[in-house]
N, C-alpha and C. Protein backbone atom coordinates (compact mmCIF):
# COMPACT_ATOMS: atom_id res chain seq x y z
N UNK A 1 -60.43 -28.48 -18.08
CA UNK A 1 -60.61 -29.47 -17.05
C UNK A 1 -59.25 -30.10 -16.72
N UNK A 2 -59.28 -30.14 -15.70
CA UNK A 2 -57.80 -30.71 -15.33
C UNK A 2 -57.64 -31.94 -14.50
N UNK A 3 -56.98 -32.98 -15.37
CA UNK A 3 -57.27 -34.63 -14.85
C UNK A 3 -55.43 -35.08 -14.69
N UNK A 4 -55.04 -35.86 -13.16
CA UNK A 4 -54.20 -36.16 -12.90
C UNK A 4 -54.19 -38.04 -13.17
N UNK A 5 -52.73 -37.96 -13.96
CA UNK A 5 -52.62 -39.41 -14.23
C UNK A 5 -51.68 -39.58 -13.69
N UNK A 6 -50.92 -41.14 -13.38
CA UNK A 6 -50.08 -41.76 -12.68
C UNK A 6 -49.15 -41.82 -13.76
N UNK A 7 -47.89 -41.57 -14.46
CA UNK A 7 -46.66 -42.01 -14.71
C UNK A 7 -45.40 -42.32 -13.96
N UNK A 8 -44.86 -43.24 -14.76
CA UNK A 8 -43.66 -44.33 -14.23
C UNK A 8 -42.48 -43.23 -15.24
N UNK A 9 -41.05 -43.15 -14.35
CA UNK A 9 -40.06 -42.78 -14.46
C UNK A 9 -39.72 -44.11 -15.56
N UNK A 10 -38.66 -43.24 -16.86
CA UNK A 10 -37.82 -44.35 -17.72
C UNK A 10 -37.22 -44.37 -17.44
N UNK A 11 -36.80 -43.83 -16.36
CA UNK A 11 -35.36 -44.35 -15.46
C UNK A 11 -35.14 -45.26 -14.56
N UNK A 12 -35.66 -44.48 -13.27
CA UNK A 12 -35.49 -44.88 -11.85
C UNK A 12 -36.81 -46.11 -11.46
N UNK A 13 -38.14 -45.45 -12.63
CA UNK A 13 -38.92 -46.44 -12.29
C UNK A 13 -39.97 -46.33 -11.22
N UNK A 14 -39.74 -44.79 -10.96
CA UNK A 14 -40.89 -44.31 -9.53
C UNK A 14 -41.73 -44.13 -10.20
N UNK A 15 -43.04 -44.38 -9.25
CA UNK A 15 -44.46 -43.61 -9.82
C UNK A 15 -44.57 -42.70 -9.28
N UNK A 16 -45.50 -41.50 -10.00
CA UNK A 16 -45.97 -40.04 -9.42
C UNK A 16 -46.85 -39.70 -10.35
N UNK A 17 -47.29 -38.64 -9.74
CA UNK A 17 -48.65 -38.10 -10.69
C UNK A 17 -48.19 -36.70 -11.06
N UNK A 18 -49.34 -36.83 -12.51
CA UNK A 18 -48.92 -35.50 -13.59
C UNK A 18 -50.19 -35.24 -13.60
N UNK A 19 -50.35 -33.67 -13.80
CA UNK A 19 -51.50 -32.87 -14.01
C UNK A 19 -51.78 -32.59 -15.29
N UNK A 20 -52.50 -32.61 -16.50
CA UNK A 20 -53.07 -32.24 -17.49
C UNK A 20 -54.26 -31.46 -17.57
N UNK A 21 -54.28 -30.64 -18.57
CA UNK A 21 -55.18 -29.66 -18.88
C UNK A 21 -56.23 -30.28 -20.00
N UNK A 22 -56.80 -30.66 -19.44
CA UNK A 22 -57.13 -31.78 -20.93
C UNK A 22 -58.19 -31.07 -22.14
N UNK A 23 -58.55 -29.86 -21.94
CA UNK A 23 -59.04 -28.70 -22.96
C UNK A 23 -57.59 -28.58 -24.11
N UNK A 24 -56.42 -29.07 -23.71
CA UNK A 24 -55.42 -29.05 -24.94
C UNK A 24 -55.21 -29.88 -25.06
N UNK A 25 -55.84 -30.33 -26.62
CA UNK A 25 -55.49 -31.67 -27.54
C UNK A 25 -54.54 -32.83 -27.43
N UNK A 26 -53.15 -31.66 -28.10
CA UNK A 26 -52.19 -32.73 -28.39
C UNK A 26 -51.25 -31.93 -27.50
N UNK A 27 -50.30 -32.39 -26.41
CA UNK A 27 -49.20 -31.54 -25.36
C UNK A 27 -47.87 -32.45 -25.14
N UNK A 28 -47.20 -31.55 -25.50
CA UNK A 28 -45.73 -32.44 -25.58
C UNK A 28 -44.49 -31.67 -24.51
N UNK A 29 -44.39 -32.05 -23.61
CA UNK A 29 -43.47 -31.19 -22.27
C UNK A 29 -42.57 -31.85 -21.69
N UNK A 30 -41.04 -31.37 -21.16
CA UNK A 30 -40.29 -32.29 -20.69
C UNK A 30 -40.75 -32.20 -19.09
N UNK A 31 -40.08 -33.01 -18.20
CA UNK A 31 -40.06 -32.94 -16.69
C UNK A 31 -39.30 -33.82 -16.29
N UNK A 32 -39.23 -33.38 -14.75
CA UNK A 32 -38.24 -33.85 -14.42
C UNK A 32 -38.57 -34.83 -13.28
N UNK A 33 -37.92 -36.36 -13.44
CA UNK A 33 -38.54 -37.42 -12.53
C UNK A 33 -38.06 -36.71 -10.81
N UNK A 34 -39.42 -36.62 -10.07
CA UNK A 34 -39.62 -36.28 -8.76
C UNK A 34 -38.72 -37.01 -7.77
N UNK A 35 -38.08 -38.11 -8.23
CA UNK A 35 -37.23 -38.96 -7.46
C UNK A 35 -35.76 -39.22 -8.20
N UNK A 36 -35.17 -39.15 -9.16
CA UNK A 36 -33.96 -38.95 -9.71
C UNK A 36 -33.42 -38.03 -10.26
N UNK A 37 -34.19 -37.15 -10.28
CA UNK A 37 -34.25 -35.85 -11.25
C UNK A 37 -33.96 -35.72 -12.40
N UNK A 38 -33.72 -36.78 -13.16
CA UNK A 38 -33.57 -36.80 -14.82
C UNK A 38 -34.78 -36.61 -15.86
N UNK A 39 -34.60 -35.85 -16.80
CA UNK A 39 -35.42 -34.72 -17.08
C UNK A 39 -36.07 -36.46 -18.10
N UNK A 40 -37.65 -36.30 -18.52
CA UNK A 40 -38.18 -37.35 -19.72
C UNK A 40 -39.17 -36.43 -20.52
N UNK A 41 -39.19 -36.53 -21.72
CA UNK A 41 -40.55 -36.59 -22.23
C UNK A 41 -42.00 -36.89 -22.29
N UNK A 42 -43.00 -36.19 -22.17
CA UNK A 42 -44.29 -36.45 -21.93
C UNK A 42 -45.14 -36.39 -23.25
N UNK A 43 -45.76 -36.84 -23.84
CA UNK A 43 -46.75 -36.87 -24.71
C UNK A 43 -48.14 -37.27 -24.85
N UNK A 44 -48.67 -35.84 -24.80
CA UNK A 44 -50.21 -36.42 -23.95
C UNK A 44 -51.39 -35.90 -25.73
N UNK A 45 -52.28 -36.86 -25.63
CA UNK A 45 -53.27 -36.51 -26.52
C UNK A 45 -55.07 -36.43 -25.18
N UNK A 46 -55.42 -35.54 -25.53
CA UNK A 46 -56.46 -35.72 -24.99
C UNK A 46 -58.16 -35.64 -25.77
N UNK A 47 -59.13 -36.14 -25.36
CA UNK A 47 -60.16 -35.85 -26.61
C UNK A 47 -61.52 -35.83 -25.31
N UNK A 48 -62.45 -35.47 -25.19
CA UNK A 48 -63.54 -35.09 -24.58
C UNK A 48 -63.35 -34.98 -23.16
N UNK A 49 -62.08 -34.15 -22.55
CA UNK A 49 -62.12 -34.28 -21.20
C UNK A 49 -61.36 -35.46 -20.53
N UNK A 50 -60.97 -36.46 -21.69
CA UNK A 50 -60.31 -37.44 -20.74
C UNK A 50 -58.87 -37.39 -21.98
N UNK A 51 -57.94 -37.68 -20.26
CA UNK A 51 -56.35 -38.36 -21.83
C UNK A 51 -56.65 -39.77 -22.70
N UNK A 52 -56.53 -39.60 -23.81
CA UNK A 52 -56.38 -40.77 -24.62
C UNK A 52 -55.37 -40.99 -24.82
N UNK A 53 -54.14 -40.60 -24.65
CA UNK A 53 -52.79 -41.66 -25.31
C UNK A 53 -51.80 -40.43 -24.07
N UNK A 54 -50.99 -41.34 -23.56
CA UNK A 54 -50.00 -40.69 -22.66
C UNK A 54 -48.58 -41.63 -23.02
N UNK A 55 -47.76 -40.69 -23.32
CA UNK A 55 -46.39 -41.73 -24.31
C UNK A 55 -45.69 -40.69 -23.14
N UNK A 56 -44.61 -41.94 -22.80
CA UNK A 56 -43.25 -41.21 -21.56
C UNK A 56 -41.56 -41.89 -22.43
N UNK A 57 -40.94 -41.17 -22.46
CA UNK A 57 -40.30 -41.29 -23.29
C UNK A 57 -38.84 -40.48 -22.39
N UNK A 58 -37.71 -41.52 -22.40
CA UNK A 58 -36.15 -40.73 -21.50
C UNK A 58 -35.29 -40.42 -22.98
N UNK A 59 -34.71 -38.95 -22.22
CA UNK A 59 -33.99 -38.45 -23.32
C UNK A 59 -32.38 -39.15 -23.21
C-alpha cells in the first residue's frame, strides 16, 4: 500500500511530499530536497498500512 506524507527540508525548510510503501516495516533512504537539492535522510517505520514514526535527518 502506498501512503504519501508531507516532509519539511533540514535545510531550506520547504515542504513536499514523499511516497512510502508501507508493506516495508522499517526504510531508511537518502533524497534529495526538491527545492535546494541537498541530499537528507529519511527514516520511516511503518506498522498496519499506516507510517508510525517518520525521522528526517541533514547529512
Amino acid at each position: 500500500m502506498q501512503l504519501t506524507e508531507q516532509v519539511q527540508c533540514p535545510f531550506c525548510g520547504s515542504r513536499f511530499e514523499l511516497e512510502f510503501d508501507t508493506t516495508i516495516r522499517d526504510q531508511c533512504f537518502t533524497t534529495d530536497c526538491e527545492v535546494c537539492c541537498r541530499p537528507f535522510e529519511v527514516s520511516v517505520q511503518c506498522e498496519g498500512g499506516e507510517v508510525t514514526t517518520l525521522d528526517i535527518r541533514g547529512e
